[in-house]
Protein backbone atom coordinates (compact mmCIF):
# COMPACT_ATOMS: atom_id res chain seq x y z
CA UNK A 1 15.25 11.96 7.06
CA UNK A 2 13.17 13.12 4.30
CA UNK A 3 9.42 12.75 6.21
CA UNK A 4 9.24 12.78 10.41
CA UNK A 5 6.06 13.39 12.41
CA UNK A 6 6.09 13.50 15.98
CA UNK A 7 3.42 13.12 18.50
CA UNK A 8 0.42 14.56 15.76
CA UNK A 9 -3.00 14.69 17.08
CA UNK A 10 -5.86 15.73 15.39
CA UNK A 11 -9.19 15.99 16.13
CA UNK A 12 -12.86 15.90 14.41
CA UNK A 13 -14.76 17.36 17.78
CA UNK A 14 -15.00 14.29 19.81
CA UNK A 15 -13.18 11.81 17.54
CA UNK A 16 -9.49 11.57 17.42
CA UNK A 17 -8.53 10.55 13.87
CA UNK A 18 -4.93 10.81 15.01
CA UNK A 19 -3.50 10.09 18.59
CA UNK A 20 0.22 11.19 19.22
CA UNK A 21 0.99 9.66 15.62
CA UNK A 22 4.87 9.11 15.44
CA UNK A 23 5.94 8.84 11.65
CA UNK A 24 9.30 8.49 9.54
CA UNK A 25 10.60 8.11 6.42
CA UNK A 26 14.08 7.79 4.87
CA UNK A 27 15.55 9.26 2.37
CA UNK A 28 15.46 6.28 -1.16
CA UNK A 29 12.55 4.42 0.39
CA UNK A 30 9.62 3.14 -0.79
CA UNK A 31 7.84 3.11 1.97
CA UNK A 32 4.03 1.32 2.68
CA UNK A 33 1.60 2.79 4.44
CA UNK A 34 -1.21 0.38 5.42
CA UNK A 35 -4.73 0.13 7.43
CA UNK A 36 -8.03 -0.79 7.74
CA UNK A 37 -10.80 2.00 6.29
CA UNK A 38 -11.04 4.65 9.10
CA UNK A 39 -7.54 4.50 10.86
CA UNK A 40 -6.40 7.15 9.96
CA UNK A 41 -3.91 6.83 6.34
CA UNK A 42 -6.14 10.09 4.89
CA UNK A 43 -5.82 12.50 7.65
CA UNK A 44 -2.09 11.58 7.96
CA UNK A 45 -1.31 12.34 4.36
CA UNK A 46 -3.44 15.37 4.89
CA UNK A 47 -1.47 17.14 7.99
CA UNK A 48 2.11 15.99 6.45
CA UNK A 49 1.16 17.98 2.99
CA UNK A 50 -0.47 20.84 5.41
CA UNK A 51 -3.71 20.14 3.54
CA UNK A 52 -5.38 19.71 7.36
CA UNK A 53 -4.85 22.01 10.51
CA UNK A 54 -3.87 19.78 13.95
CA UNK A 55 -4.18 19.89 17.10
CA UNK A 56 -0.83 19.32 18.48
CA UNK A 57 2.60 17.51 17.06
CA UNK A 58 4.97 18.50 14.52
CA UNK A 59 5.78 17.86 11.09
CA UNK A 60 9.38 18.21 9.03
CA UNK A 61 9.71 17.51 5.55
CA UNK A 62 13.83 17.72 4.54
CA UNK A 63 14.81 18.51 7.48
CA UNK A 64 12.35 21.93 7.34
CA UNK A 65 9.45 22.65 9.64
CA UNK A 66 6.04 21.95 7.01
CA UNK A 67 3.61 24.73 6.57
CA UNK A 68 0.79 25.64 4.48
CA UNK A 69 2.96 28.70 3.03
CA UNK A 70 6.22 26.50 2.67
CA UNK A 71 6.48 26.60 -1.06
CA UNK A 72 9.83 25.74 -1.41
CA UNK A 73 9.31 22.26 0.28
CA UNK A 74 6.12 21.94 -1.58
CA UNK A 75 7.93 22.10 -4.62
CA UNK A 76 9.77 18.96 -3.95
CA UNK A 77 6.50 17.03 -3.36
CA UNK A 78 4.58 15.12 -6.07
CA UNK A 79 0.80 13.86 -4.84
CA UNK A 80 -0.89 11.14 -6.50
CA UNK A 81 -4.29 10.50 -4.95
CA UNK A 82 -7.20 7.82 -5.30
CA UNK A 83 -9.60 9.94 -7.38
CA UNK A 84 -8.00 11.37 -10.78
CA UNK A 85 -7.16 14.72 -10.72
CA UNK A 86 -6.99 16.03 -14.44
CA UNK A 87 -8.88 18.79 -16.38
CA UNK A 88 -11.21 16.88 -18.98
CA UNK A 89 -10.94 19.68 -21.42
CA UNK A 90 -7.44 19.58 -22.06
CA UNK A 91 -5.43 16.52 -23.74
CA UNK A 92 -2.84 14.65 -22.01
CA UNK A 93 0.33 17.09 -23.10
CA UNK A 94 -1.63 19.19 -22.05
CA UNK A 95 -2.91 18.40 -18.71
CA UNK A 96 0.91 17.09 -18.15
CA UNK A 97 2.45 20.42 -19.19
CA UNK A 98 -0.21 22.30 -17.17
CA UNK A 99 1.05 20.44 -14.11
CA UNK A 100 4.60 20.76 -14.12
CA UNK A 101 4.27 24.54 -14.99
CA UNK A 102 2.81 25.33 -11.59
CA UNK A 103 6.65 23.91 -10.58
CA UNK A 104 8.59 24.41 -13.23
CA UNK A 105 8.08 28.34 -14.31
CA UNK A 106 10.72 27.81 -17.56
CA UNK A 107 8.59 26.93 -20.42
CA UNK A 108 11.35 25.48 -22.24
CA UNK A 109 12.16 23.17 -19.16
CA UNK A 110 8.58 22.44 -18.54
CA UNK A 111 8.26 21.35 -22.26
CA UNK A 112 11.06 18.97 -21.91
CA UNK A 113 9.95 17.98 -18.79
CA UNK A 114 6.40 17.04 -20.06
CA UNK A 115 8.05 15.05 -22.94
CA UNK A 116 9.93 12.89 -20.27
CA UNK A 117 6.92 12.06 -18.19
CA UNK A 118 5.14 11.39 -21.49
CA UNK A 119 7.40 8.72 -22.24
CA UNK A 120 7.95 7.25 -18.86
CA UNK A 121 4.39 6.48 -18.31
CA UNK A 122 3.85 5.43 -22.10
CA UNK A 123 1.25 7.59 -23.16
CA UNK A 124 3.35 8.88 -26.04
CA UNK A 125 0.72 7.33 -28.68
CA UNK A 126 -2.19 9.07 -26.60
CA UNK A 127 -1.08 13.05 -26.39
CA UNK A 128 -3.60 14.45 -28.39
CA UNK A 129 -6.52 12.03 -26.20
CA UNK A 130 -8.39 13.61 -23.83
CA UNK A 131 -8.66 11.63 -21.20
CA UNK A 132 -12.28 10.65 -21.69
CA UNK A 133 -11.40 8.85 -24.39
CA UNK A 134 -8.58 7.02 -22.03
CA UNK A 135 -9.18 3.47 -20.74
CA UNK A 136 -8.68 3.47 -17.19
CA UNK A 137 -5.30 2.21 -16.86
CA UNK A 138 -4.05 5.20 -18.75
CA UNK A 139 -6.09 8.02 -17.05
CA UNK A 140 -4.34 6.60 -13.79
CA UNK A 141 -0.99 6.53 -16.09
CA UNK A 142 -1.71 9.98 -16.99
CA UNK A 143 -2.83 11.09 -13.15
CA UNK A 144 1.16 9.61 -12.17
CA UNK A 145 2.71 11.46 -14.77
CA UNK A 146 1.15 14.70 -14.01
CA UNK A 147 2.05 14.36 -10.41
CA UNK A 148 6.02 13.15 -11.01
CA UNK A 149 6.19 15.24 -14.31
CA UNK A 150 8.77 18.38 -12.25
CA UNK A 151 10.27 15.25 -10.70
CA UNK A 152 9.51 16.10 -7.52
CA UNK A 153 11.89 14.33 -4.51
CA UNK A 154 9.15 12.96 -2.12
CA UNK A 155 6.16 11.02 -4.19
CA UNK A 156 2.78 10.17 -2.26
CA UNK A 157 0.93 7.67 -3.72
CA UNK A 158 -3.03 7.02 -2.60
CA UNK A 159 -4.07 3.63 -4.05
CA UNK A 160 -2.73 4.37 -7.30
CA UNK A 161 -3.72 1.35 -9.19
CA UNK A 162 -7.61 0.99 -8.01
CA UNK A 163 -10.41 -0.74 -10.39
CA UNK A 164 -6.75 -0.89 -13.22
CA UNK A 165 -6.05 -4.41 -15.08
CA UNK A 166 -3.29 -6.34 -14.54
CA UNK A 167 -1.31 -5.35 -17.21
CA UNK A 168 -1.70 -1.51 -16.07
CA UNK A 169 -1.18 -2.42 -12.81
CA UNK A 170 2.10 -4.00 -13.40
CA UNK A 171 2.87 -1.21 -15.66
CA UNK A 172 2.34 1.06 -12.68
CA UNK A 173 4.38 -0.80 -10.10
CA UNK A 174 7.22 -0.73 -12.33
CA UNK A 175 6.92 3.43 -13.29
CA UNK A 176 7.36 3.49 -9.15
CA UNK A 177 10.28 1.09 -8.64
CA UNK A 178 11.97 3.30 -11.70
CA UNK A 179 11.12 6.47 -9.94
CA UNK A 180 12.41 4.95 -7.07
CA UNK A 181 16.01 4.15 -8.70
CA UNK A 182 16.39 7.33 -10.05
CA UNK A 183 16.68 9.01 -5.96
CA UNK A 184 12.69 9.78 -5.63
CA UNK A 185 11.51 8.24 -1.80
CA UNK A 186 8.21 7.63 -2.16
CA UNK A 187 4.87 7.18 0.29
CA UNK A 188 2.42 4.26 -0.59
CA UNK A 189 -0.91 3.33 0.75
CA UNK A 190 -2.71 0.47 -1.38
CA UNK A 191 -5.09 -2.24 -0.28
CA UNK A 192 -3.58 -4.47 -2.33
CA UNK A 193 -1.23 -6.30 0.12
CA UNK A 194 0.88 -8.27 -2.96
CA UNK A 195 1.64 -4.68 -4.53
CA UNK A 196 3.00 -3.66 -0.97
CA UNK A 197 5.09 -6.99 -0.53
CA UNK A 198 6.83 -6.43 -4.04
CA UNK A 199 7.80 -2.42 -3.92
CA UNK A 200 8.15 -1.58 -0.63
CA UNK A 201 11.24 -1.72 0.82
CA UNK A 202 9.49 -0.87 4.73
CA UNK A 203 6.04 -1.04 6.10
CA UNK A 204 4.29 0.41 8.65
CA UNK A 205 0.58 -0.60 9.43
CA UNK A 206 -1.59 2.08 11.63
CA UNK A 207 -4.94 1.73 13.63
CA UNK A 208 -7.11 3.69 15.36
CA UNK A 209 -4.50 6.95 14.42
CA UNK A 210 -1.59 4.87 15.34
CA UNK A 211 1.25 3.39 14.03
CA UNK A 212 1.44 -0.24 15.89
CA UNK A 213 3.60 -2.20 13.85
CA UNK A 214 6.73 -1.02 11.01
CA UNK A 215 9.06 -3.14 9.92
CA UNK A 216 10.33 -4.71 6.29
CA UNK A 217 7.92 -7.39 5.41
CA UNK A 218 10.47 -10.21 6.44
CA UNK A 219 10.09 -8.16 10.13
CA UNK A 220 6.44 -7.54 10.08
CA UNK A 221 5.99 -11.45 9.53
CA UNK A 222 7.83 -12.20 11.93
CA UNK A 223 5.89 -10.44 14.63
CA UNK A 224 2.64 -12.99 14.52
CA UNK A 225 2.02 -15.63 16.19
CA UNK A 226 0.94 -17.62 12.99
CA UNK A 227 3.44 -19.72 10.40
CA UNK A 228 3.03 -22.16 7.85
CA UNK A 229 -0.77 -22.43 6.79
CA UNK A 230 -1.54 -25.89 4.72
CA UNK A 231 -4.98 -26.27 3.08
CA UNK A 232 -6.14 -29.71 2.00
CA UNK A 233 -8.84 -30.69 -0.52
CA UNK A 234 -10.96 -33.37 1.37
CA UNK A 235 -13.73 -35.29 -0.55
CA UNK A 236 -15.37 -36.32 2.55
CA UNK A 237 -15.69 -33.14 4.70
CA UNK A 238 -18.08 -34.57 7.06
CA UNK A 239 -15.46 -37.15 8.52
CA UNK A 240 -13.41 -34.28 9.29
CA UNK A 241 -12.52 -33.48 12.42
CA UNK A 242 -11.63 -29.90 13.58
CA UNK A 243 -11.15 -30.89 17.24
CA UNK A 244 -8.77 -33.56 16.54
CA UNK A 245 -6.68 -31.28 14.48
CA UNK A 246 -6.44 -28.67 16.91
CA UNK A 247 -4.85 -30.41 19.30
CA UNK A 248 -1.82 -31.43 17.36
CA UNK A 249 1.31 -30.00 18.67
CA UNK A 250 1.94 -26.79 17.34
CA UNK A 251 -1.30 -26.09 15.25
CA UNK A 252 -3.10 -22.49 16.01
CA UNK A 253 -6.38 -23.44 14.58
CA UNK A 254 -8.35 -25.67 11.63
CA UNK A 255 -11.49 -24.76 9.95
CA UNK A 256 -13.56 -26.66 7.22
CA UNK A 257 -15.21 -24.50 4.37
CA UNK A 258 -17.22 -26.68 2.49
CA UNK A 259 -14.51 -28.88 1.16
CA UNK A 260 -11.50 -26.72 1.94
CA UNK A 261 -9.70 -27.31 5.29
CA UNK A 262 -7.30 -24.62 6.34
CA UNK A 263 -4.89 -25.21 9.12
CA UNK A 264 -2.79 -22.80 10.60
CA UNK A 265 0.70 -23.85 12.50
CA UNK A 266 2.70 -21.31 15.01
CA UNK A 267 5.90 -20.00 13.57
CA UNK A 268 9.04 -23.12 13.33
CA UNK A 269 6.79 -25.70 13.67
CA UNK A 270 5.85 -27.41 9.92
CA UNK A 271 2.73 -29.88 10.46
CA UNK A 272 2.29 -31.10 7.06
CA UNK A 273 3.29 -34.60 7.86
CA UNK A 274 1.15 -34.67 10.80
CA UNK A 275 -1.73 -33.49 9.31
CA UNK A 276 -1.77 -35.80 6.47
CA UNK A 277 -1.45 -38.56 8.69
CA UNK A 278 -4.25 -37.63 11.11
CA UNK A 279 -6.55 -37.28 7.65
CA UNK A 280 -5.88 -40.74 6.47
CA UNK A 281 -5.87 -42.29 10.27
CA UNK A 282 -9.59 -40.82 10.30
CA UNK A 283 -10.59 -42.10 6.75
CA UNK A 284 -10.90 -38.40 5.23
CA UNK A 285 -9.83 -38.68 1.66
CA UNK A 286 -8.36 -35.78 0.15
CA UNK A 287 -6.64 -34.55 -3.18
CA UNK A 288 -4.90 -31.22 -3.65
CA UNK A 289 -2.56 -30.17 -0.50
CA UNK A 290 -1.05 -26.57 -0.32
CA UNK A 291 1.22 -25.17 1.84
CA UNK A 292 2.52 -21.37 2.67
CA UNK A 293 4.17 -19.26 4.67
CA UNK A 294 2.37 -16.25 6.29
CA UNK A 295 1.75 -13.13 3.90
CA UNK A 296 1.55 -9.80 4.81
CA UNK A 297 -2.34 -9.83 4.55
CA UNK A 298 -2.02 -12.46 7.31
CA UNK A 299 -0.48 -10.23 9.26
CA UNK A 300 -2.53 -7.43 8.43
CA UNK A 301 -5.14 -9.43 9.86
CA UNK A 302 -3.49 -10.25 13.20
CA UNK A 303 -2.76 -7.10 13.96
CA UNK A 304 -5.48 -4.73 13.24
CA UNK A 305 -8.18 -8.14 13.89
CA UNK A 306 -10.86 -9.26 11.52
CA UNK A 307 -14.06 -6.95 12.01
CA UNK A 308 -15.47 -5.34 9.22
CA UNK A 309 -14.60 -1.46 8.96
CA UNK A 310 -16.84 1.52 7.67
């Protein structure tokens, strides 16, 4: 067990930003950490890297109690967060090497180190840039590599790839996944549900300073109500009728936006057919038909509701 919390509260005077939060982590995983704005993910992080004082609960990192003063564990810890973390006056072999040395007290090592994170995150042609004259896909390259540069054994990652293109993004994913392979476990917390679906190997989504759902994503899925979802392009919207198609067998609900009519089926039960049917029986006319199975952003949904969050 390389991260286990038990029973962690913590308090901001009357609000309880975590209540009797229950936490682990094995050793090789990449492990997602999801929830809505305000549920807690922050002050978690915080109190497992002894960055926050608690209340009550306790924390172990390998096995070892955590602590503010435990520098040995704290060695084995590489931190990633949202906001990049990197001194603007130095360049990025720099800012790397200046990293690792606060792990890594060798200088030869740390040099060799630096060159290794330099060429993992590919920012071997930018080592003499400062990083204001780094797009923002590589200052985010740049933050990762300064935080995995003493190869650290647990790697917590705070939405590493906000406001990044795609190509950066994808270039990111993979730097984890290979970090991953070579015996790192690493903690993610992302918004982005499709980068949690394709890395993490288990999830756990938290609420209100709770864990209330962990599973793999196959598991998580499997815990809501809702199943296939078909959405049909109808040319004649106002013929459409929502009532009618919510009381086919098996359908959860059916809403009309504009021209786009969604309609959600309970798990086992595929409605395509009857859908369709009920569409041309009721002379709606209608061109493109999708259908899907639930994603993780559905169940995101069902489980922590729809409300907007601070």
């Amino acid at each position: 067990m390389v991260v286990k919390v038990e029973n962690l509260v913590k308090r901001y005077g009357s609000l309880v930003a975590l209540d009797h939060f229950n936490f682990e982590v094995n050793e090789g995983e990449v492990f997602g950490l999801l929830g809505p704005n305000g549920s807690g993910k922050s002050t978690a992080i915080g109190c497992i890297l002894s960055l926050l004082t608690y209340d009550k609960g306790k924390i172990e990192l390998f096995g070892k109690p955590m602590s503010p003063t435990a520098y040995d564990i704290k060695r084995d810890i590489g931190v990633i967060m949202q906001n990049v973390a990197v001194f603007d006056e130095l360049t990025v072999y720099e800012n790397i090497n200046y990293f690792c040395g606060l792990y890594v007290k060798d200088k030869a090592t740390c040099a060799a180190l630096t060159e290794e994170a330099i060429e993992f995150s590919g920012l071997n042609d930018f080592r003499k840039f400062v990083p204001k004259k780094l797009s923002g896909g590589l200052l985010r390259r740049l933050n990762i590599a300064c935080g995995i540069a003493h190869k650290p054994k647990l790697i917590i990652l705070d939405e590493p790839t906000v406001a990044v293109d795609p190509q950066s993004r994808n270039n990111i994913l993979e730097g984890i996944q290979k970090l991953n392979r070579g015996g790192a476990t690493v903690i993610y917390t992302s918004h982005y549900m499709e980068e949690v679906e394709q890395i993490c190997t288990r999830i756990a989504i938290m609420d209100k300073g709770r864990i209330i759902a962990t599973g793999t994503n196959d598991e998580l899925k499997g815990m809501i109500s809702a199943g296939e979802k078909v959405t049909v392009e109808v040319y004649n919207p106002d013929d459409v009728l929502e009532e009618g198609l919510g009381s086919l067998s098996g359908v959860l609900s059916a809403e009309l936006n504009q021209n786009m009519l969604e309609v959600k089926s309970v798990r086992g039960k595929n409605n395509l057919t009857a859908i369709l049917e009920h569409l041309k029986t009721n002379g709606v006319r209608y061109g493109k038909v999708y259908s899907e199975l639930p994603t993780l952003n559905d169940v995101f949904l069902e489980i922590t509701g729809k409300q907007l969050r601070d």
